[in-house]
C-alpha atoms as a PDB file:
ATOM      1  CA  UNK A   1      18.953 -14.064  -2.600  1.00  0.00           C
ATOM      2  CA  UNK A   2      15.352 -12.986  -3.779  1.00  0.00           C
ATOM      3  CA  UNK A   3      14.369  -9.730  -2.554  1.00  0.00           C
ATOM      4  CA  UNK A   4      11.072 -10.340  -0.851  1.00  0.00           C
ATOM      5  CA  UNK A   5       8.273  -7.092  -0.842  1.00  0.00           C
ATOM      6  CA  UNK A   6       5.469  -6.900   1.931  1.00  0.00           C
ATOM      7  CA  UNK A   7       2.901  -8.173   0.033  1.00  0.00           C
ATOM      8  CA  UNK A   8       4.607 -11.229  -1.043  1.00  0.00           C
ATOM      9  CA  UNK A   9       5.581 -12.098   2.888  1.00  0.00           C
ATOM     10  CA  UNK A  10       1.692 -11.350   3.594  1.00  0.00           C
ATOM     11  CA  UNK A  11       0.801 -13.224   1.013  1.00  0.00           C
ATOM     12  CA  UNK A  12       2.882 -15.890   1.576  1.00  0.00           C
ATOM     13  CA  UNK A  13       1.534 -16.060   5.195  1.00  0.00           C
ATOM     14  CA  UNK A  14      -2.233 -15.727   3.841  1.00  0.00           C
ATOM     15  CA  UNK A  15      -1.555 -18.966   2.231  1.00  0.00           C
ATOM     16  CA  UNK A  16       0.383 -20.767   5.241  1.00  0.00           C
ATOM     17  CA  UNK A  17      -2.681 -20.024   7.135  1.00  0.00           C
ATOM     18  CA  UNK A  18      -5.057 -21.131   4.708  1.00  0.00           C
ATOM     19  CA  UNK A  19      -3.031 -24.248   5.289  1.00  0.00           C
ATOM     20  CA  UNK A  20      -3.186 -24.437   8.452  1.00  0.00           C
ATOM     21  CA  UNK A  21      -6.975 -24.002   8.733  1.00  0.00           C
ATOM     22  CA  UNK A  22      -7.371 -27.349   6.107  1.00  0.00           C
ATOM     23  CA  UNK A  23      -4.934 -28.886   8.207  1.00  0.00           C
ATOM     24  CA  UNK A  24      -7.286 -29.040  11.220  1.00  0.00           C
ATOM     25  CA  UNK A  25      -5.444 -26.194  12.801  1.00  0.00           C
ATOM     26  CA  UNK A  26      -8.164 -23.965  12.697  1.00  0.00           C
ATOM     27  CA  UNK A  27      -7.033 -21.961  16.047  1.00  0.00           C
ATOM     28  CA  UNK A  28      -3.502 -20.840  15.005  1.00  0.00           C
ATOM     29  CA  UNK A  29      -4.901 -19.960  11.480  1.00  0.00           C
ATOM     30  CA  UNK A  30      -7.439 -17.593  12.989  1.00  0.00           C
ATOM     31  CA  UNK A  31      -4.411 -15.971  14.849  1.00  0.00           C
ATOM     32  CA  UNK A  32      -1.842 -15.690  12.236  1.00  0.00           C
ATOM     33  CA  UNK A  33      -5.071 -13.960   9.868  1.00  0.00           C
ATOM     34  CA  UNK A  34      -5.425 -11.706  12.969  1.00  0.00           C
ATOM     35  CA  UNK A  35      -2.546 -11.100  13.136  1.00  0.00           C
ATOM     36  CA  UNK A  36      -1.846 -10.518   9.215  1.00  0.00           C
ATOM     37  CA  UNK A  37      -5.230  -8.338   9.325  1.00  0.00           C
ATOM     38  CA  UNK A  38      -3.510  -6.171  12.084  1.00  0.00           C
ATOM     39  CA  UNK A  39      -0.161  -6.128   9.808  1.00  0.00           C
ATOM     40  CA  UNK A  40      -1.634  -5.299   6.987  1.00  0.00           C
ATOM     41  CA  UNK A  41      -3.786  -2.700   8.524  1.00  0.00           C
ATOM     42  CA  UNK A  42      -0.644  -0.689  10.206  1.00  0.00           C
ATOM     43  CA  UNK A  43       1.286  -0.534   6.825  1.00  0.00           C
ATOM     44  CA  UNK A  44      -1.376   0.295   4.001  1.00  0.00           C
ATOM     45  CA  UNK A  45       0.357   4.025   3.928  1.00  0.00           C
ATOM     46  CA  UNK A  46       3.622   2.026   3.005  1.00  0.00           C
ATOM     47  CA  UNK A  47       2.373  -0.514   0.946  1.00  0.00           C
ATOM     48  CA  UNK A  48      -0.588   1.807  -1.346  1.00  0.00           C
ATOM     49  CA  UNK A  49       0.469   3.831  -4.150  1.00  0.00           C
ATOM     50  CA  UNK A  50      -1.381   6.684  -5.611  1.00  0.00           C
ATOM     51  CA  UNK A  51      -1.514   8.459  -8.580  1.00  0.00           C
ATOM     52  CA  UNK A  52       0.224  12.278  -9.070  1.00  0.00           C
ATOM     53  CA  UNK A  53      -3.198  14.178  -8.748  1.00  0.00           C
ATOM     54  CA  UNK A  54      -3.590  12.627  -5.624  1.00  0.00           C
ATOM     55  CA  UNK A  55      -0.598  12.327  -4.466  1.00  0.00           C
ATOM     56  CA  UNK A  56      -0.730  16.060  -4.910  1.00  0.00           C
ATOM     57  CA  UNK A  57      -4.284  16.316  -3.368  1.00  0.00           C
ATOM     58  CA  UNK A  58      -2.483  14.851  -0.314  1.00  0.00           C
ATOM     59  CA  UNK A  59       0.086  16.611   0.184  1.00  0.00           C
ATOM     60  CA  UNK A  60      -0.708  19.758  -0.758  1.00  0.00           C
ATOM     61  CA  UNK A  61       2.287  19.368  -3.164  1.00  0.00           C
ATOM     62  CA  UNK A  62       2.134  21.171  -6.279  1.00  0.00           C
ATOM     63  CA  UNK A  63       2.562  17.778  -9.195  1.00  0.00           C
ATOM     64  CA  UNK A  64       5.411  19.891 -10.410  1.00  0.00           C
ATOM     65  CA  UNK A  65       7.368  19.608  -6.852  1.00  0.00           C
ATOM     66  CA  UNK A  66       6.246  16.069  -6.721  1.00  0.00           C
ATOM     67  CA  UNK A  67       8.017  15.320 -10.616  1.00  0.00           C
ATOM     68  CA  UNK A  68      10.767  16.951  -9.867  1.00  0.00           C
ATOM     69  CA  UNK A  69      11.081  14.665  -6.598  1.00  0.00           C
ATOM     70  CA  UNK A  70      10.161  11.453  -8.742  1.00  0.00           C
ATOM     71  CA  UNK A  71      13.763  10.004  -9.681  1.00  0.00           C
ATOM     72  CA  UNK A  72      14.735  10.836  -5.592  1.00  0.00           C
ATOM     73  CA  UNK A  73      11.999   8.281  -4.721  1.00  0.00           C
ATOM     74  CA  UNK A  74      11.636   5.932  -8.037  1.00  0.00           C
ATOM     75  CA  UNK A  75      15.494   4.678  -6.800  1.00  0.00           C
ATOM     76  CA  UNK A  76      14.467   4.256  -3.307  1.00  0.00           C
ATOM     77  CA  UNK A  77      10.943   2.416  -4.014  1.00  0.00           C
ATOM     78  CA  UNK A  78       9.176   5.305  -2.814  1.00  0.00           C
ATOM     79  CA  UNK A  79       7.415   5.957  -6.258  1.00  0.00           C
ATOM     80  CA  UNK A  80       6.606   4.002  -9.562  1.00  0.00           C
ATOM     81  CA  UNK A  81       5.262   4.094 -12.995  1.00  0.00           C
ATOM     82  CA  UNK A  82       2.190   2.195 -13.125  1.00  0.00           C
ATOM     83  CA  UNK A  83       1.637  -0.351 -16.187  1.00  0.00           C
ATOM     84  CA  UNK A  84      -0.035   3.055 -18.067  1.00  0.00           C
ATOM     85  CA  UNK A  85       3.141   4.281 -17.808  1.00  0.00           C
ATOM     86  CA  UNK A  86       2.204   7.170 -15.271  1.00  0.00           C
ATOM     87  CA  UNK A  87       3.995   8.260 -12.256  1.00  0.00           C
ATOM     88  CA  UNK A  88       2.950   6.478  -8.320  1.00  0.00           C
ATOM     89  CA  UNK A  89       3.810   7.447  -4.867  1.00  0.00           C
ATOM     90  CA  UNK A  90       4.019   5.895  -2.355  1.00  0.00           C
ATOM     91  CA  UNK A  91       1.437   7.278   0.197  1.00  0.00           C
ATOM     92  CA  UNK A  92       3.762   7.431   3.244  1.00  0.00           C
ATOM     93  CA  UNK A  93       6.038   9.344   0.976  1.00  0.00           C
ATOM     94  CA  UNK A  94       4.262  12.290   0.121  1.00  0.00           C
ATOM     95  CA  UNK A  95       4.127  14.853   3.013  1.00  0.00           C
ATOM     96  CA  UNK A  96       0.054  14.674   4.169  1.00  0.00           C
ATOM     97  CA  UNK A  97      -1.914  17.464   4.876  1.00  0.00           C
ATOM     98  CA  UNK A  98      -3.605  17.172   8.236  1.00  0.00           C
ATOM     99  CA  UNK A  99      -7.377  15.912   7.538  1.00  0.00           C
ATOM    100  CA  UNK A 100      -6.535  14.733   4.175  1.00  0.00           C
ATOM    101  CA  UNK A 101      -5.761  11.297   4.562  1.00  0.00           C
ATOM    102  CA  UNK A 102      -9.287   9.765   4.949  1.00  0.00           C
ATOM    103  CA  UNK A 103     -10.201  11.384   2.053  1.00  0.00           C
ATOM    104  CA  UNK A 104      -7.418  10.536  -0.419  1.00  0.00           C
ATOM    105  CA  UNK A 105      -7.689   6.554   1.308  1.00  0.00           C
ATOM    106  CA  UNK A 106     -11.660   6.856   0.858  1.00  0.00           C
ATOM    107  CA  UNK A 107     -10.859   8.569  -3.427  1.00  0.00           C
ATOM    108  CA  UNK A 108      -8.433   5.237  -3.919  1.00  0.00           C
ATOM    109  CA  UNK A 109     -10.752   2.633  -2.733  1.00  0.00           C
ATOM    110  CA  UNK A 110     -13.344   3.785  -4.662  1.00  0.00           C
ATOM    111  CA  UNK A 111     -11.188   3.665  -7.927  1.00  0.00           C
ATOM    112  CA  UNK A 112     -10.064   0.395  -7.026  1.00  0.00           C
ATOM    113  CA  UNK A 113     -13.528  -0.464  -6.208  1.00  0.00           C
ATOM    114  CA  UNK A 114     -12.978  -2.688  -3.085  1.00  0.00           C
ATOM    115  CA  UNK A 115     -13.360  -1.701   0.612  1.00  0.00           C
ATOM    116  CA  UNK A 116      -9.818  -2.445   1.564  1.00  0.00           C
ATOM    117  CA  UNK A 117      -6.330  -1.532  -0.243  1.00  0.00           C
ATOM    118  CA  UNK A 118      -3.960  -4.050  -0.216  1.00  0.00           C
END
């Protein structure tokens, strides 16, 4: 059995409704991208990763306490090296600082350089 991730199940969907809306069915595809938009929106914390300065920025974390936690969460899909080879986190993962969540969301996006993290 293939494991499946979130994004591939909202991807998967993205595409089903893209069918749907050539298909004539333009109704239920405007509901399931609603309702994908809505999905998608509730579980960016789970499904963004971030980079150990920031992941330290929001936390409050010193990058030494979050290396130290790495394997912990690298076995549980909670972190990740990247294809530079440098350590992720998973943003739910990392204990937030109160306040500091907009900001590290607002720093990603703009490295990205889209509006929306997917």
């Amino acid at each position: 059995m293939t494991t499946l991730t979130l994004e591939q199940v909202l991807a998967d969907a993205r595409e089903h409704a893209s069918t749907l809306k050539i298909t004539g069915n333009s109704g239920q595809a405007a509901y399931l991208e609603q309702l994908l938009d809505c999905v998608a929106s509730l579980t960016e914390d789970v499904r963004m990763f971030v980079g150990e300065s920031d992941a330290a920025l929001a936390s409050g974390l010193a990058e030494r306490t979050l290396r130290r936690r790495f394997n912990e969460w690298l076995e549980t899909g909670h972190a990740r090296y990247n294809v530079r080879n440098e350590r992720e986190y998973r943003l739910d993962i990392v204990r937030r600082k109160p306040g500091r969540e907009r900001a590290i969301r607002a720093r990603v996006r703009r490295r990205l350089g889209r509006s929306a993290v997917t």
